[in-house]
N, C-alpha and C. Protein backbone atom coordinates (compact mmCIF):
# COMPACT_ATOMS: atom_id res chain seq x y z
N UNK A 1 0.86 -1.17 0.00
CA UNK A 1 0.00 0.00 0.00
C UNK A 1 0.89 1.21 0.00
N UNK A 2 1.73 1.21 -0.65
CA UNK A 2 2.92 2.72 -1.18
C UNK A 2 1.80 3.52 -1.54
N UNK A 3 0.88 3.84 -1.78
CA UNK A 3 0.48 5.25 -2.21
C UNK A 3 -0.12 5.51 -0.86
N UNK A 4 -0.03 4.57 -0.03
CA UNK A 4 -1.39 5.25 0.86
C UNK A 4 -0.49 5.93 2.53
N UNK A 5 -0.81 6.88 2.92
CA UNK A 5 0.56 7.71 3.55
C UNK A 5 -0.84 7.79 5.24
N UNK A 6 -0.08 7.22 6.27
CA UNK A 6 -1.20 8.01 7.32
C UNK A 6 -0.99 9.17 7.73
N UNK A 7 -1.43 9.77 8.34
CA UNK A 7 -0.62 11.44 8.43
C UNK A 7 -0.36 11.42 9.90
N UNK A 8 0.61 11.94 10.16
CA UNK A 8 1.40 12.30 11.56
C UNK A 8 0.79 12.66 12.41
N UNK A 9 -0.41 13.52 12.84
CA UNK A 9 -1.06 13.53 13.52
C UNK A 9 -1.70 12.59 14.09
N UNK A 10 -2.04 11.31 13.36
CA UNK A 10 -3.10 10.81 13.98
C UNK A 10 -2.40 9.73 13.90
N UNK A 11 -1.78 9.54 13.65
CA UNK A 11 -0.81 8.04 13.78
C UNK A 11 0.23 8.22 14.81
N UNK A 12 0.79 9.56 15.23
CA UNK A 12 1.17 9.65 16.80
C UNK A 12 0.12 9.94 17.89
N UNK A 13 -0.89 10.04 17.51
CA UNK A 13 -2.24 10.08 18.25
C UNK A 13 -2.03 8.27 18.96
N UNK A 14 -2.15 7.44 18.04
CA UNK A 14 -2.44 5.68 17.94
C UNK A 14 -1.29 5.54 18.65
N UNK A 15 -0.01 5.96 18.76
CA UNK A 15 0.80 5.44 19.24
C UNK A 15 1.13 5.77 20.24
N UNK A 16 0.69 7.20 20.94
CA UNK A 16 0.64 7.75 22.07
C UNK A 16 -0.64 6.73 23.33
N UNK A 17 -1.89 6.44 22.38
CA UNK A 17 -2.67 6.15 23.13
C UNK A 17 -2.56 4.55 23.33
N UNK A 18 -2.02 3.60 22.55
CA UNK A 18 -1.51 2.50 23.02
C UNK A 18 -0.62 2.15 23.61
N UNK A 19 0.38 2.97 23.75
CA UNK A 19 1.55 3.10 24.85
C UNK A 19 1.17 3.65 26.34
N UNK A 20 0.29 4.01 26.35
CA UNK A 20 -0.70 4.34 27.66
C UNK A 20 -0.86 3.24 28.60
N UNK A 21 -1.65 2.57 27.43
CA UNK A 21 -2.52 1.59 27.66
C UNK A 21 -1.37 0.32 28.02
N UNK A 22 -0.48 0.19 27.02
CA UNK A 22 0.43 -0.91 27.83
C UNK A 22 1.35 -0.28 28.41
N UNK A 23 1.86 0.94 29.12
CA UNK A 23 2.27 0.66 29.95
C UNK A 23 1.70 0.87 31.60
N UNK A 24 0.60 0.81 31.67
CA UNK A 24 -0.49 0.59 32.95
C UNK A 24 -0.52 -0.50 33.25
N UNK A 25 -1.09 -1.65 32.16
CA UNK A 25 -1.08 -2.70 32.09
C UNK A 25 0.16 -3.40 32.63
N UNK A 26 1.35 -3.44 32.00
CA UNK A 26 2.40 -4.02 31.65
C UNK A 26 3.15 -3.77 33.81
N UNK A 27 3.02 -2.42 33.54
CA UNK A 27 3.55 -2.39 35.35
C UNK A 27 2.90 -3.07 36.19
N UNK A 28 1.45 -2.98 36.15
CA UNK A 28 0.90 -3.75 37.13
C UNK A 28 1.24 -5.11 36.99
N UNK A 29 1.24 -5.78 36.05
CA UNK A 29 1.47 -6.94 35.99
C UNK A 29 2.97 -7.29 37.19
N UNK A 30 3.86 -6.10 36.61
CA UNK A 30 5.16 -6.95 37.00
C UNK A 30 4.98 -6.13 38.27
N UNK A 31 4.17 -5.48 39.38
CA UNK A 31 4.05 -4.83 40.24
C UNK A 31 3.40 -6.40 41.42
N UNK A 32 2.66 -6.91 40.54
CA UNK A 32 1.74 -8.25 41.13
C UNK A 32 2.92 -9.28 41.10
N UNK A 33 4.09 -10.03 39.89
CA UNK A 33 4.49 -10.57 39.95
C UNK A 33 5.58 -10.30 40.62
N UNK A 34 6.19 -9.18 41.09
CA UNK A 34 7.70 -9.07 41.90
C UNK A 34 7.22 -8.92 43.17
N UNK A 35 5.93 -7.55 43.81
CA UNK A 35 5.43 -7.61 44.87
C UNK A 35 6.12 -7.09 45.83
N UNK A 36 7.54 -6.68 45.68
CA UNK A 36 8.32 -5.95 46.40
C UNK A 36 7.83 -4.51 46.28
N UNK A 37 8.30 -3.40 47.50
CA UNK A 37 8.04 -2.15 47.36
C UNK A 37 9.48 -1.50 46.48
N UNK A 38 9.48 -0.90 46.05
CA UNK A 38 10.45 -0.16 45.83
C UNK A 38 11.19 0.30 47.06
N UNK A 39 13.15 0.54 47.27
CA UNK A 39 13.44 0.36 48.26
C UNK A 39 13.42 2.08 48.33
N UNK A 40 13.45 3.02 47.71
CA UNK A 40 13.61 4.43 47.93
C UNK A 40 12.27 5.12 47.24
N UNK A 41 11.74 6.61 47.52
CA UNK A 41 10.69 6.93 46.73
C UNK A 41 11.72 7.39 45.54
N UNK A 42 10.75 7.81 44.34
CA UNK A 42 11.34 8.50 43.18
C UNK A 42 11.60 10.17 43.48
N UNK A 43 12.88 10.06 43.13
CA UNK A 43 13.17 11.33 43.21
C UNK A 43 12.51 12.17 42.01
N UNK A 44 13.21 13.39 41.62
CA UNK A 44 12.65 14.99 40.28
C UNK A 44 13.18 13.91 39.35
N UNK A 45 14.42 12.86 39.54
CA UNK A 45 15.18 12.67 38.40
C UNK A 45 14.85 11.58 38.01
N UNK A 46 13.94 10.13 38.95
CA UNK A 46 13.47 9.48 38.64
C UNK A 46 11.79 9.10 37.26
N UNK A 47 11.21 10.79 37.72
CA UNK A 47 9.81 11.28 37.58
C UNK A 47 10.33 11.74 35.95
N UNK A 48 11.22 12.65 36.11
CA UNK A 48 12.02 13.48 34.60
C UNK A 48 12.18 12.81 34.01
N UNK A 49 13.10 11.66 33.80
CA UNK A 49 13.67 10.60 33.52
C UNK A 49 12.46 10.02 32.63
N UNK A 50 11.57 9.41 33.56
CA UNK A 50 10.48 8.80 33.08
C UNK A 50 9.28 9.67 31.87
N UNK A 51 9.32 10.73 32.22
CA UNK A 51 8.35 11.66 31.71
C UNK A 51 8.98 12.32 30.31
N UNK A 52 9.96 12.39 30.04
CA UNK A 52 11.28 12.44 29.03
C UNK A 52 11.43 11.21 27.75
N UNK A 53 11.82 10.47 28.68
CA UNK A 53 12.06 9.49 27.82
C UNK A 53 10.68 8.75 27.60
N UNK A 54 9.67 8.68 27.58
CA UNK A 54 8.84 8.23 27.68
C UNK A 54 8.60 8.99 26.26
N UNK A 55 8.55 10.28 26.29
CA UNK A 55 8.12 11.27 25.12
C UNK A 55 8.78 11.04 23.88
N UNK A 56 10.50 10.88 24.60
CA UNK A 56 11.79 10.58 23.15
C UNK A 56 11.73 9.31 22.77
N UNK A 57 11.38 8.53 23.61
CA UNK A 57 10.85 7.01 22.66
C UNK A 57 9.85 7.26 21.58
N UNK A 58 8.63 7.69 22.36
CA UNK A 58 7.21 7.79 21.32
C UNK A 58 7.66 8.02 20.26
N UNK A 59 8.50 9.28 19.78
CA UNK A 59 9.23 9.89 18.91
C UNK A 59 9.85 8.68 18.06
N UNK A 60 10.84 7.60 18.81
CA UNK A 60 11.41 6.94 18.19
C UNK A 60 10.20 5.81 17.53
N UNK A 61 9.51 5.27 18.74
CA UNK A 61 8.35 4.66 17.51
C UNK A 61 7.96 4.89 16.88
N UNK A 62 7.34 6.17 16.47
CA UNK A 62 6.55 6.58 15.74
C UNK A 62 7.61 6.27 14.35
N UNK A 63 8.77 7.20 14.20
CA UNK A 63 9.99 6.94 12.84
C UNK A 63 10.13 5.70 12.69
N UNK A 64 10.36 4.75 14.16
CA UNK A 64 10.40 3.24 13.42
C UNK A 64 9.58 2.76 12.58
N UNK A 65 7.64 3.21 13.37
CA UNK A 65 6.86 2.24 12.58
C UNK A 65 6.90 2.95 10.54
N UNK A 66 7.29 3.88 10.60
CA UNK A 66 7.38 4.50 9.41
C UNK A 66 8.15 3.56 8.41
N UNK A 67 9.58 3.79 9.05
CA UNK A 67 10.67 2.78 8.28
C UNK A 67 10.41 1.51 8.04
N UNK A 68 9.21 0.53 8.87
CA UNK A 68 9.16 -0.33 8.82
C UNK A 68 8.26 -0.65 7.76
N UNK A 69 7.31 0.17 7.44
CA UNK A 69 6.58 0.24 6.45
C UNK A 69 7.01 0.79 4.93
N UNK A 70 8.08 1.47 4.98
CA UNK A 70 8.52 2.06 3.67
C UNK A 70 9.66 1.94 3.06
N UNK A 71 10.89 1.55 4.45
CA UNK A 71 12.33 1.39 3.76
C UNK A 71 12.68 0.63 3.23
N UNK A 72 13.61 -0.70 3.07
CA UNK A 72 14.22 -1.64 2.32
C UNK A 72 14.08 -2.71 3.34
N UNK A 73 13.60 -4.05 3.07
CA UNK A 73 13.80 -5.15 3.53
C UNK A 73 14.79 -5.04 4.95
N UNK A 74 16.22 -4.82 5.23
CA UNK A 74 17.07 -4.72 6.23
C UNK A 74 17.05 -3.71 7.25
N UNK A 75 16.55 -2.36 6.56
CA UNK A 75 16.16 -1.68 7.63
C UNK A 75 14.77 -1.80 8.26
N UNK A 76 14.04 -2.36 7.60
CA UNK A 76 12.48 -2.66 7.77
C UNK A 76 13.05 -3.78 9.21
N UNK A 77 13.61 -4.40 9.21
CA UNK A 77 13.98 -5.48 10.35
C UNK A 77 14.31 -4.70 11.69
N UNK A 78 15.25 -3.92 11.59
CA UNK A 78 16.07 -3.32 12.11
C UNK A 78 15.14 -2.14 13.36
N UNK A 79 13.82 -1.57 11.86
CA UNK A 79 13.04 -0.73 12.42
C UNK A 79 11.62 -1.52 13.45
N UNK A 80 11.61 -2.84 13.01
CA UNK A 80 10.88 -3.71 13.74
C UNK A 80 10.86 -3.88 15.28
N UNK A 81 12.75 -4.53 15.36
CA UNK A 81 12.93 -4.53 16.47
C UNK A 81 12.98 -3.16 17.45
N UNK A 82 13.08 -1.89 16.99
CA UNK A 82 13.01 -0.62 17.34
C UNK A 82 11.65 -0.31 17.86
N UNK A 83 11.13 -1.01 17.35
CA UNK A 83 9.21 -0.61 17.94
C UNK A 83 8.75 -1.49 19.18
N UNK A 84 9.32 -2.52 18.97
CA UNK A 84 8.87 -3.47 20.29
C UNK A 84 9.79 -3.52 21.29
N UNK A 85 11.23 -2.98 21.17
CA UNK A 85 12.28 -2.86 22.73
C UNK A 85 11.51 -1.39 23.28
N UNK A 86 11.42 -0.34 22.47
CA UNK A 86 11.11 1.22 22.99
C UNK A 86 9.58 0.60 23.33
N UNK A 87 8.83 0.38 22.65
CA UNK A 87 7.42 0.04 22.93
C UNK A 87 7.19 -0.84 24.43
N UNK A 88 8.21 -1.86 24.99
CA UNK A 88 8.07 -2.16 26.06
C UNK A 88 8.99 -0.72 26.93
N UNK A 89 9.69 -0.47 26.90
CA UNK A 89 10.08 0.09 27.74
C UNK A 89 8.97 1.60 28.20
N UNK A 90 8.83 2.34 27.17
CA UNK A 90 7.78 3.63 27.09
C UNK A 90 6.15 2.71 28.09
N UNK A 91 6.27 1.51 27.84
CA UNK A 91 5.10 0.87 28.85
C UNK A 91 5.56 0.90 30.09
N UNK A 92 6.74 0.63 30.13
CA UNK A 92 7.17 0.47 31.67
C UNK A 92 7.11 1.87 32.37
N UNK A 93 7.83 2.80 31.78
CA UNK A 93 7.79 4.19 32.20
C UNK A 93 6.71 4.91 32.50
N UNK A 94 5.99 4.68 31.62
CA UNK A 94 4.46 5.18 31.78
C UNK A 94 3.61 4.31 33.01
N UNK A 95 4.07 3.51 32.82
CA UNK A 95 3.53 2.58 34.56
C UNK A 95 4.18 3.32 35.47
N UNK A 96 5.11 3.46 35.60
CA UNK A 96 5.70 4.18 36.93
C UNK A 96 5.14 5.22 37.42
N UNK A 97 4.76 5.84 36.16
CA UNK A 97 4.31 7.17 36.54
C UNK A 97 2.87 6.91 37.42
N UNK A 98 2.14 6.54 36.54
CA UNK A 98 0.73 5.83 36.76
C UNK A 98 0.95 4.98 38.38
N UNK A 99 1.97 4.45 38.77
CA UNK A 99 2.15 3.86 40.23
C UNK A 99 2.40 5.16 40.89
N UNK A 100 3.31 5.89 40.59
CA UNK A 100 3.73 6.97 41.47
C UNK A 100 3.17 8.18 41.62
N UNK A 101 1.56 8.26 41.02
CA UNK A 101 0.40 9.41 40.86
C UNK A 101 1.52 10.46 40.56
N UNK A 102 2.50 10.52 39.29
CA UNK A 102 2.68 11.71 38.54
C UNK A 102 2.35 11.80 37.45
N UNK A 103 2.52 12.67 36.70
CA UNK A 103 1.30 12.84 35.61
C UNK A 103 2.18 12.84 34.66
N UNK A 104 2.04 12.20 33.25
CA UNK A 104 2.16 11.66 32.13
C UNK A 104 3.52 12.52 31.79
N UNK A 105 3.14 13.98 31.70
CA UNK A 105 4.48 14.69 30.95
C UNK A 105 4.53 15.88 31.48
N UNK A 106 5.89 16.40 31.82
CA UNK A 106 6.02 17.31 32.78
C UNK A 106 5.45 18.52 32.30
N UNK A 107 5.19 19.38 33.48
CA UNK A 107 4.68 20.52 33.60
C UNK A 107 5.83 21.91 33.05
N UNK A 108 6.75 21.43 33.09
CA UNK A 108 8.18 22.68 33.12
C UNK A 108 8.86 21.94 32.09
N UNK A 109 9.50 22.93 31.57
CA UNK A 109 9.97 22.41 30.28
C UNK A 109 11.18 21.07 30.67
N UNK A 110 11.45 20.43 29.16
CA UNK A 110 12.09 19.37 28.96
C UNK A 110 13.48 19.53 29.71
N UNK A 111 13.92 18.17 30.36
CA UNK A 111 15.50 17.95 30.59
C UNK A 111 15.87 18.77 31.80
N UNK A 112 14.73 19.46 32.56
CA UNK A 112 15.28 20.44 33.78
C UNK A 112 15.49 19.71 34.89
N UNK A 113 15.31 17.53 34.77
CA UNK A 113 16.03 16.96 35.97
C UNK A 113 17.21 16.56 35.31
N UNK A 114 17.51 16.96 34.17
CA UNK A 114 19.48 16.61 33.96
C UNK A 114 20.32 17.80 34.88
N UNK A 115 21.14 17.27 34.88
CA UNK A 115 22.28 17.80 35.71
C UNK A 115 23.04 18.90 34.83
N UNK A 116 23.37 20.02 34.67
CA UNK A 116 24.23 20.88 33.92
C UNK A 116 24.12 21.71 32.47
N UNK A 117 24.63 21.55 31.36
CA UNK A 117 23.64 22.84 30.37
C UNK A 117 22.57 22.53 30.06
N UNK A 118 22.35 20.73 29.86
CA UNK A 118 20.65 20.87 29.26
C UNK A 118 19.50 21.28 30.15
N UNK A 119 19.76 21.96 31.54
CA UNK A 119 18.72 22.13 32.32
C UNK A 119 17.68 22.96 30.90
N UNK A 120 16.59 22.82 31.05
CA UNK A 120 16.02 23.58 30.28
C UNK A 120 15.72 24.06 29.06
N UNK A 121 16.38 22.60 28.48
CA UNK A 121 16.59 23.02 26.71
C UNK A 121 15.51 21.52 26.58
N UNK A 122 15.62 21.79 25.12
CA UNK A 122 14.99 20.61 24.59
C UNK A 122 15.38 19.35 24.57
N UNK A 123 14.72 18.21 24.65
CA UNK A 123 15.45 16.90 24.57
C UNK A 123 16.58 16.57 23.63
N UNK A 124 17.59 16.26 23.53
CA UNK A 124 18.87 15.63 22.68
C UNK A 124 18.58 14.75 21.74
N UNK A 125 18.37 15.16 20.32
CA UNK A 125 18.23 14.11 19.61
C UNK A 125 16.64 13.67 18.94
N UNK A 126 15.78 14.92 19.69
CA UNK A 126 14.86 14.86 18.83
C UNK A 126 14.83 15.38 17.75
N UNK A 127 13.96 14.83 16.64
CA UNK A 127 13.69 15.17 15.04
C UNK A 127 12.22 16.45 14.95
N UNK A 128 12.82 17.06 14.23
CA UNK A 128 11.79 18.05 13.84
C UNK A 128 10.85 17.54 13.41
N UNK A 129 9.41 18.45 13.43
CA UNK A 129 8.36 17.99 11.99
C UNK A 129 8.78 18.15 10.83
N UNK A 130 9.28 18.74 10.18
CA UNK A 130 9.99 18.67 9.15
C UNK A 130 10.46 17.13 8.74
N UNK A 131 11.74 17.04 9.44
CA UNK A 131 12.64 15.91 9.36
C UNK A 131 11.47 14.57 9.20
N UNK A 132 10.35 14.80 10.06
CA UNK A 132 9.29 13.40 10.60
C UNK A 132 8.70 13.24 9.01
N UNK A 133 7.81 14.85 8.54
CA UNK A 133 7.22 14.69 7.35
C UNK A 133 7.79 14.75 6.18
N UNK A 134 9.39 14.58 6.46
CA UNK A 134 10.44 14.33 4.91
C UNK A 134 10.21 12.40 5.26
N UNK A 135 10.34 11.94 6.28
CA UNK A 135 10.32 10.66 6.37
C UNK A 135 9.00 9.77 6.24
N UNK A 136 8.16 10.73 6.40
CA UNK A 136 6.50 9.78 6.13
C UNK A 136 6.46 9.80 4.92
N UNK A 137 7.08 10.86 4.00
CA UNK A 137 6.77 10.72 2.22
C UNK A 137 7.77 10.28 1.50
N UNK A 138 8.78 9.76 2.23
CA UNK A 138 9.87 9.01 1.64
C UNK A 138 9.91 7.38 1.59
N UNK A 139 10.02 6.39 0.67
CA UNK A 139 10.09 5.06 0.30
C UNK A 139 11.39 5.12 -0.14
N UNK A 140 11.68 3.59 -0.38
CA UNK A 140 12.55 2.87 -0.42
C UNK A 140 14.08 3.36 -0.06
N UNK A 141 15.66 3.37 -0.76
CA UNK A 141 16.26 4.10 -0.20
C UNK A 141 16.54 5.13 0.37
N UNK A 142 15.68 5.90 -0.37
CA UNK A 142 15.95 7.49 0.48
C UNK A 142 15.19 7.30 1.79
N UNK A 143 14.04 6.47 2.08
CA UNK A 143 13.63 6.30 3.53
C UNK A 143 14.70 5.73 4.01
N UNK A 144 15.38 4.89 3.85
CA UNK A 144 16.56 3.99 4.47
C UNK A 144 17.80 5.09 4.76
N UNK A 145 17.89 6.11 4.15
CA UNK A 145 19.03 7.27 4.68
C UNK A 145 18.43 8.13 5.48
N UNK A 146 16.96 8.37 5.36
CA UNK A 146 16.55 9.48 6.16
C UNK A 146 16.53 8.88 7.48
N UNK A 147 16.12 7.84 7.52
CA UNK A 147 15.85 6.57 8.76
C UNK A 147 17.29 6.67 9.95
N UNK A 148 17.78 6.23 8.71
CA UNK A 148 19.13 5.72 9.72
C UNK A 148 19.84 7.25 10.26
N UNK A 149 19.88 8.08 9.32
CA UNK A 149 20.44 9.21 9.96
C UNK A 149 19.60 9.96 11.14
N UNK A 150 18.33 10.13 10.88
CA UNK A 150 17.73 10.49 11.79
C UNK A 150 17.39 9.29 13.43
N UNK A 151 17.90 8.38 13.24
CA UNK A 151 17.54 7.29 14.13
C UNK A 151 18.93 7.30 14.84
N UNK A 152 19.67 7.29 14.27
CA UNK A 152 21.09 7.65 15.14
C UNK A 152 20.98 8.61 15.94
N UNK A 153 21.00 10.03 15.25
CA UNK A 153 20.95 10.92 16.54
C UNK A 153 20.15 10.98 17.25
N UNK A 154 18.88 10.35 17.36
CA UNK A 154 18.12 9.84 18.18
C UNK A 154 18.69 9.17 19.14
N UNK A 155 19.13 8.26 19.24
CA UNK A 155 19.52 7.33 19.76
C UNK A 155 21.06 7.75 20.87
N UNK A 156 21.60 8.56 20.01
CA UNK A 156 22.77 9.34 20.88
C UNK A 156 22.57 10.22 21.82
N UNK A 157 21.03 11.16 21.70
CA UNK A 157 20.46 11.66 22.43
C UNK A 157 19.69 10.94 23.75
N UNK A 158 19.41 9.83 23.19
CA UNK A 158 19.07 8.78 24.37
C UNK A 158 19.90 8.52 25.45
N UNK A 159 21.30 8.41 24.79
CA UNK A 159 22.51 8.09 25.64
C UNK A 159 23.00 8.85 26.77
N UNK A 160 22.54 10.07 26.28
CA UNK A 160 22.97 11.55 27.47
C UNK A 160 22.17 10.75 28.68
N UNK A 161 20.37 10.86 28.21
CA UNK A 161 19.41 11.14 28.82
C UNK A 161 20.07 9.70 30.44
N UNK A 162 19.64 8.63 29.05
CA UNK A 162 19.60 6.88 29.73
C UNK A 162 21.04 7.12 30.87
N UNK A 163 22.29 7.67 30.33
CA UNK A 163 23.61 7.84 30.90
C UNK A 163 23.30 8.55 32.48
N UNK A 164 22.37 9.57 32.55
CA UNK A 164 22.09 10.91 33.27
C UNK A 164 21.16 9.89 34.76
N UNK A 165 20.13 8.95 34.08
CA UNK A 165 19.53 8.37 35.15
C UNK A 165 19.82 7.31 35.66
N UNK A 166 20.96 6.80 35.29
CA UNK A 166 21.57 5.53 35.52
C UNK A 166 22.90 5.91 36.91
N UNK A 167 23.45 7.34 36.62
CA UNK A 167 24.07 7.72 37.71
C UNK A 167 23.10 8.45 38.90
N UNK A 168 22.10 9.11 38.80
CA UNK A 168 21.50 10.49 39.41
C UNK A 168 20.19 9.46 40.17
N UNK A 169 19.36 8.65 39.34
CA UNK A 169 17.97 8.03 39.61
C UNK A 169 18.10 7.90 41.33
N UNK A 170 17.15 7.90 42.43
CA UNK A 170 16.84 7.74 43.59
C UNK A 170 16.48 6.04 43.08
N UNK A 171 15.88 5.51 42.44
CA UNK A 171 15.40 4.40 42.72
C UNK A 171 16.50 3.13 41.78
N UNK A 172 16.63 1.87 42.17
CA UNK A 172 17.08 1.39 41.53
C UNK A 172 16.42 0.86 40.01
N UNK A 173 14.98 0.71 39.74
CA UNK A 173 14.30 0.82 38.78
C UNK A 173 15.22 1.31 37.43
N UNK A 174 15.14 2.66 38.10
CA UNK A 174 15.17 3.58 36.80
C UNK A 174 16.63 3.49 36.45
N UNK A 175 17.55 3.33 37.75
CA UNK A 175 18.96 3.89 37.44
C UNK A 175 18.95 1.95 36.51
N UNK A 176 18.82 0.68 36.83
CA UNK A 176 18.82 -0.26 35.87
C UNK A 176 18.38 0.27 34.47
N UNK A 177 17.01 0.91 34.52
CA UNK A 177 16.47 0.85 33.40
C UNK A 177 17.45 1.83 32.48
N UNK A 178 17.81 2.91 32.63
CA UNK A 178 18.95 3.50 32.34
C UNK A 178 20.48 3.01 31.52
N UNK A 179 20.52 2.03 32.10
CA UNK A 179 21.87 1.06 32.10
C UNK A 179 21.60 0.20 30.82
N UNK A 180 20.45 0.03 31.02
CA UNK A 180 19.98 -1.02 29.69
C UNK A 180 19.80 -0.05 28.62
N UNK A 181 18.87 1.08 29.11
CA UNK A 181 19.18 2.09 27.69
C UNK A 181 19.93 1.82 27.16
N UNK A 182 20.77 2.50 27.82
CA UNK A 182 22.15 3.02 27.66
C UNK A 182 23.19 2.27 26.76
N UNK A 183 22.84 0.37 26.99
CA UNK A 183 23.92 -0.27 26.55
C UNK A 183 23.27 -0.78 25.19
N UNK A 184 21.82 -1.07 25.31
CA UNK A 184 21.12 -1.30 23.45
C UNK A 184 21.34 0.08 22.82
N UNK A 185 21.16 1.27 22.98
CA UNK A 185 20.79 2.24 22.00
C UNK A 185 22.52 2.34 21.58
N UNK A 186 23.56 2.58 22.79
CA UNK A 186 24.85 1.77 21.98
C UNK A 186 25.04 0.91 21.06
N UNK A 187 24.89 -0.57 21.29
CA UNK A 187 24.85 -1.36 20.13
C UNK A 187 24.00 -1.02 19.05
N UNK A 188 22.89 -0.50 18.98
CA UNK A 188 22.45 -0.15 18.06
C UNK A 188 22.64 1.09 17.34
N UNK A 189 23.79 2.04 17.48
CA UNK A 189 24.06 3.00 16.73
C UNK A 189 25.02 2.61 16.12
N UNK A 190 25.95 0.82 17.08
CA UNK A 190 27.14 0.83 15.94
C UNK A 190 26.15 -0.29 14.65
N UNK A 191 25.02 -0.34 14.75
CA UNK A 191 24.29 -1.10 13.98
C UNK A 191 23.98 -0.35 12.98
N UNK A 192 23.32 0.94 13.57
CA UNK A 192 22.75 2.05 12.49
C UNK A 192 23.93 2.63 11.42
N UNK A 193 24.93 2.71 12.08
CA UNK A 193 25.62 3.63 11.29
C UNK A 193 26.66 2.19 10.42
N UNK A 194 26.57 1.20 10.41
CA UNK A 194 27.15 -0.10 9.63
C UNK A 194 25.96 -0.22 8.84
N UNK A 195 25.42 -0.15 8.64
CA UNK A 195 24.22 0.43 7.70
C UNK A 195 24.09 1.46 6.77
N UNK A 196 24.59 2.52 7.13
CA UNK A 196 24.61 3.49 6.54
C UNK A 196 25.82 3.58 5.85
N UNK A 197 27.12 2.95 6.24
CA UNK A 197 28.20 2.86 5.37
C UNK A 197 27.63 1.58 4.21
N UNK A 198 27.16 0.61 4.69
CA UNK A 198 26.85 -0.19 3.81
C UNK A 198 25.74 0.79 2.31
N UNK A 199 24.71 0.71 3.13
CA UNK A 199 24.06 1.88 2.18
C UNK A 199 24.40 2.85 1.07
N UNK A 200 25.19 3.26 1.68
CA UNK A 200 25.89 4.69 1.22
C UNK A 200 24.93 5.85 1.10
């Protein structure tokens, strides 16, 4: 279905509102199956953390499910697994919040629980509308360059964030969940960008 394009609005609408939904779900579950309390409350950086990355994933799903639908066979794989690691995790985060009665996305602007210049700037590594609606009307290779380039610095921007709550987090949750960021969106940039040399 190449001619048929969904439009950005409403297809980050779908992906906002099913990521809701599993990650409410998805915490409680593992809230019933572990049953432990958490050993510290969540700190600004635990809550930020969550409320952040929660947003810069969506972002990243949303470009995956794109690529997965339009680029080349290899990145179509690539963008697969990109939708279902961020897609569980953006569930988990969004549970936390939902356990810890804070609310979905912060009130004060982006990145003001990082530590040092990004207080107050925009997230690292997000893609413009622009950049999003050069990639919803792009097929085959040229989706596969817009993809990978824009999915990298994505992903490097993750690294600050994932890096930031893995040292700073009050809870052990987040500072793990962090760590794991931290070490896939690594392997996967030396993935993205072995791709892109391949590509050319």
């Amino acid at each position: 279905m190449k001619g048929q394009k969904v439009g950005l609005p409403i297809l980050l609408a779908a992906v906002l509102a099913a990521l809701v939904v599993a990650g409410t779900a998805g915490w409680s579950l593992r809230a019933v199956t572990e049953g432990a309390p958490e050993e510290a409350a969540p700190s600004s950086v635990d809550v930020g953390f969550a409320q952040d990355m929660s947003v810069h994933h969506e972002q990243g799903v949303l470009m995956a499910q794109v690529a997965a639908r339009q680029c080349t066979g290899v990145v179509r794989a690539l963008a697969g697994g990109i939708v279902q690691a961020q897609s569980q995790e953006v569930g988990t985060m969004r549970g936390w919040l939902v356990l810890w009665r804070e609310p979905q996305l912060a009130s004060a602007a982006p990145m003001g629980w990082m530590d040092g210049h990004h207080h107050g700037s925009t997230m690292p590594g997000m893609a413009t509308t622009k950049q999003l609606e050069d990639l919803q009307s792009s097929t085959g290779r040229a989706c596969d360059r817009r993809f990978l380039t824009l999915m990298t610095a994505h992903h490097e921007g993750a690294l600050e964030m994932a890096g930031e709550a893995a040292r700073r987090a009050g809870t052990s949750d987040v500072r793990q969940l962090g760590r794991r960021i931290a070490r896939e969106q690594a392997q996967e940039i030396v993935e993205l960008r072995g791709l892109q040399q391949t590509l050319g």
